[in-house]
C-alpha atoms as a PDB file:
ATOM      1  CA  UNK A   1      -5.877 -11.281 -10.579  1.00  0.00           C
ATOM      2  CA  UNK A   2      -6.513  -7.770 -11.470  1.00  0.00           C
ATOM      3  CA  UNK A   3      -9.951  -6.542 -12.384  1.00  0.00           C
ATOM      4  CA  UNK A   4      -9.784  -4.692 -15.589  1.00  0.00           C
ATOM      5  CA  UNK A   5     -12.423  -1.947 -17.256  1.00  0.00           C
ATOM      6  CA  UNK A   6     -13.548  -3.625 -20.249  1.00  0.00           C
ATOM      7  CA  UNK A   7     -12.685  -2.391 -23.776  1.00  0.00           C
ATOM      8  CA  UNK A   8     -15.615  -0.964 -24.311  1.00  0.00           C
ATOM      9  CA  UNK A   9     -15.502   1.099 -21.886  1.00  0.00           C
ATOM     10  CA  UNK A  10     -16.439   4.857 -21.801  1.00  0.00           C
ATOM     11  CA  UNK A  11     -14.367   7.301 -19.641  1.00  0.00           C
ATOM     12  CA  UNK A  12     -17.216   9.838 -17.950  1.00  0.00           C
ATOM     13  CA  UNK A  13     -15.282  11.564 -15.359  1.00  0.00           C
ATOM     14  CA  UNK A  14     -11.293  12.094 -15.468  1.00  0.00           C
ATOM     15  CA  UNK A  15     -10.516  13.358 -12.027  1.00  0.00           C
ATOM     16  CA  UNK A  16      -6.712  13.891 -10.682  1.00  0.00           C
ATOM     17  CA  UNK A  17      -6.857  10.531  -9.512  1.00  0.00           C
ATOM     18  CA  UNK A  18     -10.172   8.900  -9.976  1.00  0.00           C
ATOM     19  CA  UNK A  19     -11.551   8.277 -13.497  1.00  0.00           C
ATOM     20  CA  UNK A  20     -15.173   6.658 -13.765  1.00  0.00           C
ATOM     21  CA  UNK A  21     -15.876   4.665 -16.770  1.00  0.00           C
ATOM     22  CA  UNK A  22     -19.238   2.688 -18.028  1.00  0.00           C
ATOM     23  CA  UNK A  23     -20.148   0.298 -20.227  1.00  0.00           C
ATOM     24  CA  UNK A  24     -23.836  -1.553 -21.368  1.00  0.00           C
ATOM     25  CA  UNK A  25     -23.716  -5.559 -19.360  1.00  0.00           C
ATOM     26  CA  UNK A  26     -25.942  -7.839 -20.896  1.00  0.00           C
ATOM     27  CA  UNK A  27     -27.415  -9.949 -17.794  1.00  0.00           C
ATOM     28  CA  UNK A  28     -28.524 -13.280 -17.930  1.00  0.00           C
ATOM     29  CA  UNK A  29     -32.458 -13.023 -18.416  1.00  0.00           C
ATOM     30  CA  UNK A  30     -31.323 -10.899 -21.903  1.00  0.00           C
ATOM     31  CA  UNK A  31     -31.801  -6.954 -20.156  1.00  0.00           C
ATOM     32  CA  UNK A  32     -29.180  -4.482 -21.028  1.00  0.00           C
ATOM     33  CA  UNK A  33     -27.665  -2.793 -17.478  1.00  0.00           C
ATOM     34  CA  UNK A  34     -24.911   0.505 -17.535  1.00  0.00           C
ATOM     35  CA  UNK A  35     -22.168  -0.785 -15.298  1.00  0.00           C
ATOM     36  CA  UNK A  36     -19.394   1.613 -13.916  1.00  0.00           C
ATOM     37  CA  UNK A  37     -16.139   1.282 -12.535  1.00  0.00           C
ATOM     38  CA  UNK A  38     -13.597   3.579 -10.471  1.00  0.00           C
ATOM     39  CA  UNK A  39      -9.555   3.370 -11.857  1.00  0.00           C
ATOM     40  CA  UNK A  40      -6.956   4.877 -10.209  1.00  0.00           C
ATOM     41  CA  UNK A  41      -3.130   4.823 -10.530  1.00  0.00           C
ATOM     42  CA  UNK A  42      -1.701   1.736  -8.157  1.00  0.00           C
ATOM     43  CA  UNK A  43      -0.140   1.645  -5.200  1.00  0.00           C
ATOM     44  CA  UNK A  44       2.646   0.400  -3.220  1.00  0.00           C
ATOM     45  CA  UNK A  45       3.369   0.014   0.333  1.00  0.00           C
ATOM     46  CA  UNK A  46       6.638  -0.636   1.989  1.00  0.00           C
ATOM     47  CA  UNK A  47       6.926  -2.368   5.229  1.00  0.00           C
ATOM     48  CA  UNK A  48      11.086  -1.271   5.810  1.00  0.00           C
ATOM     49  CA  UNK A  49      13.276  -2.998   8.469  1.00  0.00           C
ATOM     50  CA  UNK A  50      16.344  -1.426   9.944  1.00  0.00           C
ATOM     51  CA  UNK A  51      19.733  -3.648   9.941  1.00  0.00           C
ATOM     52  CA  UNK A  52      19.114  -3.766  13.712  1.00  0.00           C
ATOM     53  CA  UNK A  53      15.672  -4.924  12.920  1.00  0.00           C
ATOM     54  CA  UNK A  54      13.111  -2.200  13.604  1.00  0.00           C
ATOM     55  CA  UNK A  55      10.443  -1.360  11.363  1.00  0.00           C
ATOM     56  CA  UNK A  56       9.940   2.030   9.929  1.00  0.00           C
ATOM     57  CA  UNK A  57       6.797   3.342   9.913  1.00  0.00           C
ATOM     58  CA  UNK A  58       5.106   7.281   9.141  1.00  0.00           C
ATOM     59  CA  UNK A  59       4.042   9.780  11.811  1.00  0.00           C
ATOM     60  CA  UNK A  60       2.551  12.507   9.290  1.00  0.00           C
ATOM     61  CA  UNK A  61       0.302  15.046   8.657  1.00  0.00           C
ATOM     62  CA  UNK A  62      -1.472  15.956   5.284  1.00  0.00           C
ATOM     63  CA  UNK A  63      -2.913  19.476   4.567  1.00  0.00           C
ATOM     64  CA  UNK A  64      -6.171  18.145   4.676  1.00  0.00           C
ATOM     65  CA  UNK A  65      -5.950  15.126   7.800  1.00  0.00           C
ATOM     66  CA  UNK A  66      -4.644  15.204  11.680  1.00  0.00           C
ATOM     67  CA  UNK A  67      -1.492  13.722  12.231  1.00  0.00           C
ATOM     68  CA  UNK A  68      -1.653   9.794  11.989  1.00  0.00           C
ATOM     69  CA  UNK A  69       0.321   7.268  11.791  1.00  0.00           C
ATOM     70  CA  UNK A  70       0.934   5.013   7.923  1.00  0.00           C
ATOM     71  CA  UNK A  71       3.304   2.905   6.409  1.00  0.00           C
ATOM     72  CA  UNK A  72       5.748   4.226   3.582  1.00  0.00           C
ATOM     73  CA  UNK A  73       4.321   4.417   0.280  1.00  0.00           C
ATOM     74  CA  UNK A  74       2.497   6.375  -2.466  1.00  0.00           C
ATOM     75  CA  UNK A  75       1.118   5.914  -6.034  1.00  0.00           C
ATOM     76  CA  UNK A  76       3.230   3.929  -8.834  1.00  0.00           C
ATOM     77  CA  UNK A  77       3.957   6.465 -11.426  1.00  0.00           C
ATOM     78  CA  UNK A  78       2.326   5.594 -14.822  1.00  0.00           C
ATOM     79  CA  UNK A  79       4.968   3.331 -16.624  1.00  0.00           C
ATOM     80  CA  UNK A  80       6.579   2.565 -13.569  1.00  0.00           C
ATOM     81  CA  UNK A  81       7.115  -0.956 -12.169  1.00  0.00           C
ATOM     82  CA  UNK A  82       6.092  -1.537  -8.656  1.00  0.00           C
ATOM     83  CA  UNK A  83       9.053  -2.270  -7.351  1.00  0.00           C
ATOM     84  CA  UNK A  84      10.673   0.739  -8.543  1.00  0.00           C
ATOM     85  CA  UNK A  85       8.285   2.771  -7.392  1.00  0.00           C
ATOM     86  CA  UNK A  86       8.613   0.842  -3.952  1.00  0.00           C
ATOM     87  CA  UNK A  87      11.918   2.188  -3.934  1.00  0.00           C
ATOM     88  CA  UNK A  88      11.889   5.229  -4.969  1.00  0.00           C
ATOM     89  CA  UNK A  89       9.098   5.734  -1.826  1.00  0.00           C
ATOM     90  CA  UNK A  90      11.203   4.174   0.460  1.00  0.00           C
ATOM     91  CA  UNK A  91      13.962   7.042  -0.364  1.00  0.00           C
ATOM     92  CA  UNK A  92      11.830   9.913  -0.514  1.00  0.00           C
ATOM     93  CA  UNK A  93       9.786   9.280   2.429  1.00  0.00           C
ATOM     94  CA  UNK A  94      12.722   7.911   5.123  1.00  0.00           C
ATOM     95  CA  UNK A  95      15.582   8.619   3.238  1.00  0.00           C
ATOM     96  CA  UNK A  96      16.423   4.845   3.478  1.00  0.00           C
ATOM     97  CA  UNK A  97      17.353   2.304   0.948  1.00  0.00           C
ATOM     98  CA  UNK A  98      17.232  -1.491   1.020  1.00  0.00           C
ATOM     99  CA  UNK A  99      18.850  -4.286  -1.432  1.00  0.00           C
ATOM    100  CA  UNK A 100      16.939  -7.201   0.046  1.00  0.00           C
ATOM    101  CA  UNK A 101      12.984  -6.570  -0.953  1.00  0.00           C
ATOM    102  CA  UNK A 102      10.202  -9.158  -0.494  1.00  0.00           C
ATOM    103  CA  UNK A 103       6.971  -9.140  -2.333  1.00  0.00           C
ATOM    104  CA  UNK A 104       4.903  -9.855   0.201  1.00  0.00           C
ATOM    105  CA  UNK A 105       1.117  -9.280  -1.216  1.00  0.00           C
ATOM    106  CA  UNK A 106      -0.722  -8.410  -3.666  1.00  0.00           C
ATOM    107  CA  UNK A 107      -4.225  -7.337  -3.849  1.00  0.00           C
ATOM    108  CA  UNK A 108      -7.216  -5.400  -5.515  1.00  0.00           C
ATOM    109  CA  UNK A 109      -9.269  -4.662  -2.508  1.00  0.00           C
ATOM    110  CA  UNK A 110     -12.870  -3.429  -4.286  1.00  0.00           C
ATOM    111  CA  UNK A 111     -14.599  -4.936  -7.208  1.00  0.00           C
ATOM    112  CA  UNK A 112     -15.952  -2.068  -8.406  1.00  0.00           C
ATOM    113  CA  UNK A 113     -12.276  -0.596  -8.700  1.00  0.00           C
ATOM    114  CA  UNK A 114      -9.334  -1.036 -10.910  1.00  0.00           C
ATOM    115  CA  UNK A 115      -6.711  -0.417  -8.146  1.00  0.00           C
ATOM    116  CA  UNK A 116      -4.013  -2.951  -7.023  1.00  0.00           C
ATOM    117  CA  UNK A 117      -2.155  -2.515  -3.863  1.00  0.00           C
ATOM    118  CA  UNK A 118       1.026  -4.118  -4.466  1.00  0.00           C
ATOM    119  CA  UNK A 119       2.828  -4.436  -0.375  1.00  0.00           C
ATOM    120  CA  UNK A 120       7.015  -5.070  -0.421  1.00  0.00           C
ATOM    121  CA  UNK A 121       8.953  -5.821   2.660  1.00  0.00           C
ATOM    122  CA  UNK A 122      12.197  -3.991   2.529  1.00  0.00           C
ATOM    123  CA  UNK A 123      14.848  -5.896   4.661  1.00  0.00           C
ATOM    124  CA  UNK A 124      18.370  -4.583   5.736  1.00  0.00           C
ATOM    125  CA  UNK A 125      17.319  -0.822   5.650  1.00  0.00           C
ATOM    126  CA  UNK A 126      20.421   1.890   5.673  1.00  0.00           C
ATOM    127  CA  UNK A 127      19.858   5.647   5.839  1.00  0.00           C
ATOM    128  CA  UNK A 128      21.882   6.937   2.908  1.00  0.00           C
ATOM    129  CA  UNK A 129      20.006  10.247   2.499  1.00  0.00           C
ATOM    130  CA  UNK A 130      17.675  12.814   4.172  1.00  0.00           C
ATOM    131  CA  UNK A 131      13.971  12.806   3.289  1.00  0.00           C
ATOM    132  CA  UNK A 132      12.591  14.302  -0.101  1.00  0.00           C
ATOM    133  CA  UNK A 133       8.995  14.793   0.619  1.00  0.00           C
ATOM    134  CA  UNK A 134       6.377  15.981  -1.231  1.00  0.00           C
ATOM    135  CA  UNK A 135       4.874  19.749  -0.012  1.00  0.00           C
ATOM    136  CA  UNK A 136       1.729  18.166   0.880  1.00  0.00           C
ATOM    137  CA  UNK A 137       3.534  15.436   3.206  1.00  0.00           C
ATOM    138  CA  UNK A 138       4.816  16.387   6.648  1.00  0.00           C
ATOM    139  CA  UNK A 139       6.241  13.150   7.941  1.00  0.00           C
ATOM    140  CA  UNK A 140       8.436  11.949  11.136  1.00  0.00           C
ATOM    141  CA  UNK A 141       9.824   8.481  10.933  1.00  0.00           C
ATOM    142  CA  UNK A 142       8.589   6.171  14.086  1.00  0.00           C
ATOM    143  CA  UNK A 143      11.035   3.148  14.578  1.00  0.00           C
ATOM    144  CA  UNK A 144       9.095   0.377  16.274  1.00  0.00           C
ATOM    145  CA  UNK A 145       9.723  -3.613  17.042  1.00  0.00           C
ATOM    146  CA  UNK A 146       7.674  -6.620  15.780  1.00  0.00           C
ATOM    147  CA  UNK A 147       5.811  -6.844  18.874  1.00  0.00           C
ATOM    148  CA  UNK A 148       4.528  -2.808  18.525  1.00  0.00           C
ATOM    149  CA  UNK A 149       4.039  -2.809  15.016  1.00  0.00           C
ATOM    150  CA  UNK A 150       1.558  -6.117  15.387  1.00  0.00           C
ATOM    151  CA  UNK A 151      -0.007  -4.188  18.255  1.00  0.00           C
ATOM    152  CA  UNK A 152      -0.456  -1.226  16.175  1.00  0.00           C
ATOM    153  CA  UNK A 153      -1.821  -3.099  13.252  1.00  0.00           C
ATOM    154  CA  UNK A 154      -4.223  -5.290  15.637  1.00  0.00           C
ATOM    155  CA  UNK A 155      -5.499  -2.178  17.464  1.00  0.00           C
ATOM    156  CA  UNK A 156      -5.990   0.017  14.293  1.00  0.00           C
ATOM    157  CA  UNK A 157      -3.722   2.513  15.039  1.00  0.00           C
ATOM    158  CA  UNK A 158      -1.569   2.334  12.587  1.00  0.00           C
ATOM    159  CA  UNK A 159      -5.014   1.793  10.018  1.00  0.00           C
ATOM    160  CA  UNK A 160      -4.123  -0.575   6.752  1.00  0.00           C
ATOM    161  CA  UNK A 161      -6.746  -3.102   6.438  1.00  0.00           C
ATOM    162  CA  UNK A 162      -5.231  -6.439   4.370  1.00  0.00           C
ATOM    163  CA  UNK A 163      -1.999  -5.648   7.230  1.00  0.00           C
ATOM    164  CA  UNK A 164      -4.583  -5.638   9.876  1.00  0.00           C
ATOM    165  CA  UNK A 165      -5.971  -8.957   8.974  1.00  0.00           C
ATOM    166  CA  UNK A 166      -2.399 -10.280   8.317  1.00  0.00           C
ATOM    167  CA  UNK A 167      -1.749  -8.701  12.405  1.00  0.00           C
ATOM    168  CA  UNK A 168      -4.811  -9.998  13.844  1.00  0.00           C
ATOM    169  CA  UNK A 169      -4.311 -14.085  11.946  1.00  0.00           C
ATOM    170  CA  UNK A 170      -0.894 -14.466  13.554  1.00  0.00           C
ATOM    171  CA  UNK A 171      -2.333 -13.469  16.664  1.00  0.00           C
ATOM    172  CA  UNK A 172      -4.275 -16.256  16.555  1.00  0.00           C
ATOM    173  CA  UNK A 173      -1.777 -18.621  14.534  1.00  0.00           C
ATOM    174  CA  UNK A 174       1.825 -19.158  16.106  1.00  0.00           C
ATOM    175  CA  UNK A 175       2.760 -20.675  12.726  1.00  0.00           C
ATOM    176  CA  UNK A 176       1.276 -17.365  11.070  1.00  0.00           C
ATOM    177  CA  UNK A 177       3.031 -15.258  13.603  1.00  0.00           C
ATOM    178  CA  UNK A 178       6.551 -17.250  13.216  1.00  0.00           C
ATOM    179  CA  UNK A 179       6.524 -16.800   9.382  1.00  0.00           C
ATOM    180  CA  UNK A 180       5.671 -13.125   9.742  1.00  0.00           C
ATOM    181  CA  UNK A 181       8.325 -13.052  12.521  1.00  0.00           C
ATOM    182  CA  UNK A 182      11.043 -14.631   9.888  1.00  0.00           C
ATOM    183  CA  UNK A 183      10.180 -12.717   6.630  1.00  0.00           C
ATOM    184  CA  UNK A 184      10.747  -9.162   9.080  1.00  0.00           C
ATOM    185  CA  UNK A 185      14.458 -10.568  10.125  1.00  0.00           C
END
């Protein structure tokens, strides 16, 4: 269930992407406390699978980062649903398009933040187009199996944290590891 800032709320800092708001909290022994709170604009990850069953994932470079490796996806545009913006991601980063998407987790990863990482799984993949990236993205599409992308995601090379733990559980679960197995068919 997403965290939201409460009405009251006072917007201190509007950044690009990070606003800051505060508000007075009442605590329990009757004090008055200033709390604060980070939003930013959601996300959405795509994990894509090829008709012959690879999974696409990013090597890229950023103006300000090395080259490393990601999955496909980028900010939900305000008004937009997730799983349009999923798409439109998928297109622009790979140039791919799917008609069989999964949602396969949801999440707001920090309390103190009003940010929910919404993660599809994109089955079926087809290349109908050529990449439309942004001028601060630099990205080369890595095709890898479900052994190698588990591998990356246990080792932290390919660095996503909620996929990590998802990686690392069906290591240690065969029932984990066959579900994970079926929903990337």
């Amino acid at each position: 269930m997403k965290r939201k800032i409460p009405q009251q709320a006072e917007r201190v800092f509007e950044g690009m992407i990070f606003d800051i708001y505060q508000w007075e909290q009442p605590m329990y022994d009757g004090t008055i406390r200033t709390f604060e709170r980070l939003k930013r604009p959601d996300t959405v990850i795509i994990i894509p699978v090829t008709e012959d069953g690879k999974i696409i994932i990013c090597n890229q470079e950023q103006p300000d980062r090395e080259r490393f490796l990601s999955m496909i996806g980028g900010q939900i545009d305000d008004g937009e649903e997730p799983l349009a913006a999923g798409k439109r991601e998928l297109l622009e980063e790979t140039g791919y398009q799917s008609d069989d998407w999964v949602l396969y987790d949801q999440i707001q990863p920090f309390t103190k933040m009003e940010w929910e990482i919404f993660t599809y799984i994109a089955r079926g993949c087809k290349k109908v187009a050529e990449q439309n990236l942004d001028g601060g993205e630099k990205i080369e599409l890595k095709f890898v199996d479900f052994d190698e992308f588990i591998e990356l995601l246990a080792t932290r090379k390919l660095p996503d944290i909620h996929l990590t733990v998802n990686a690392l559980e069906a290591k240690l679960e065969p029932e984990k590891m066959n579900a994970l197995k079926s929903l990337l068919q």
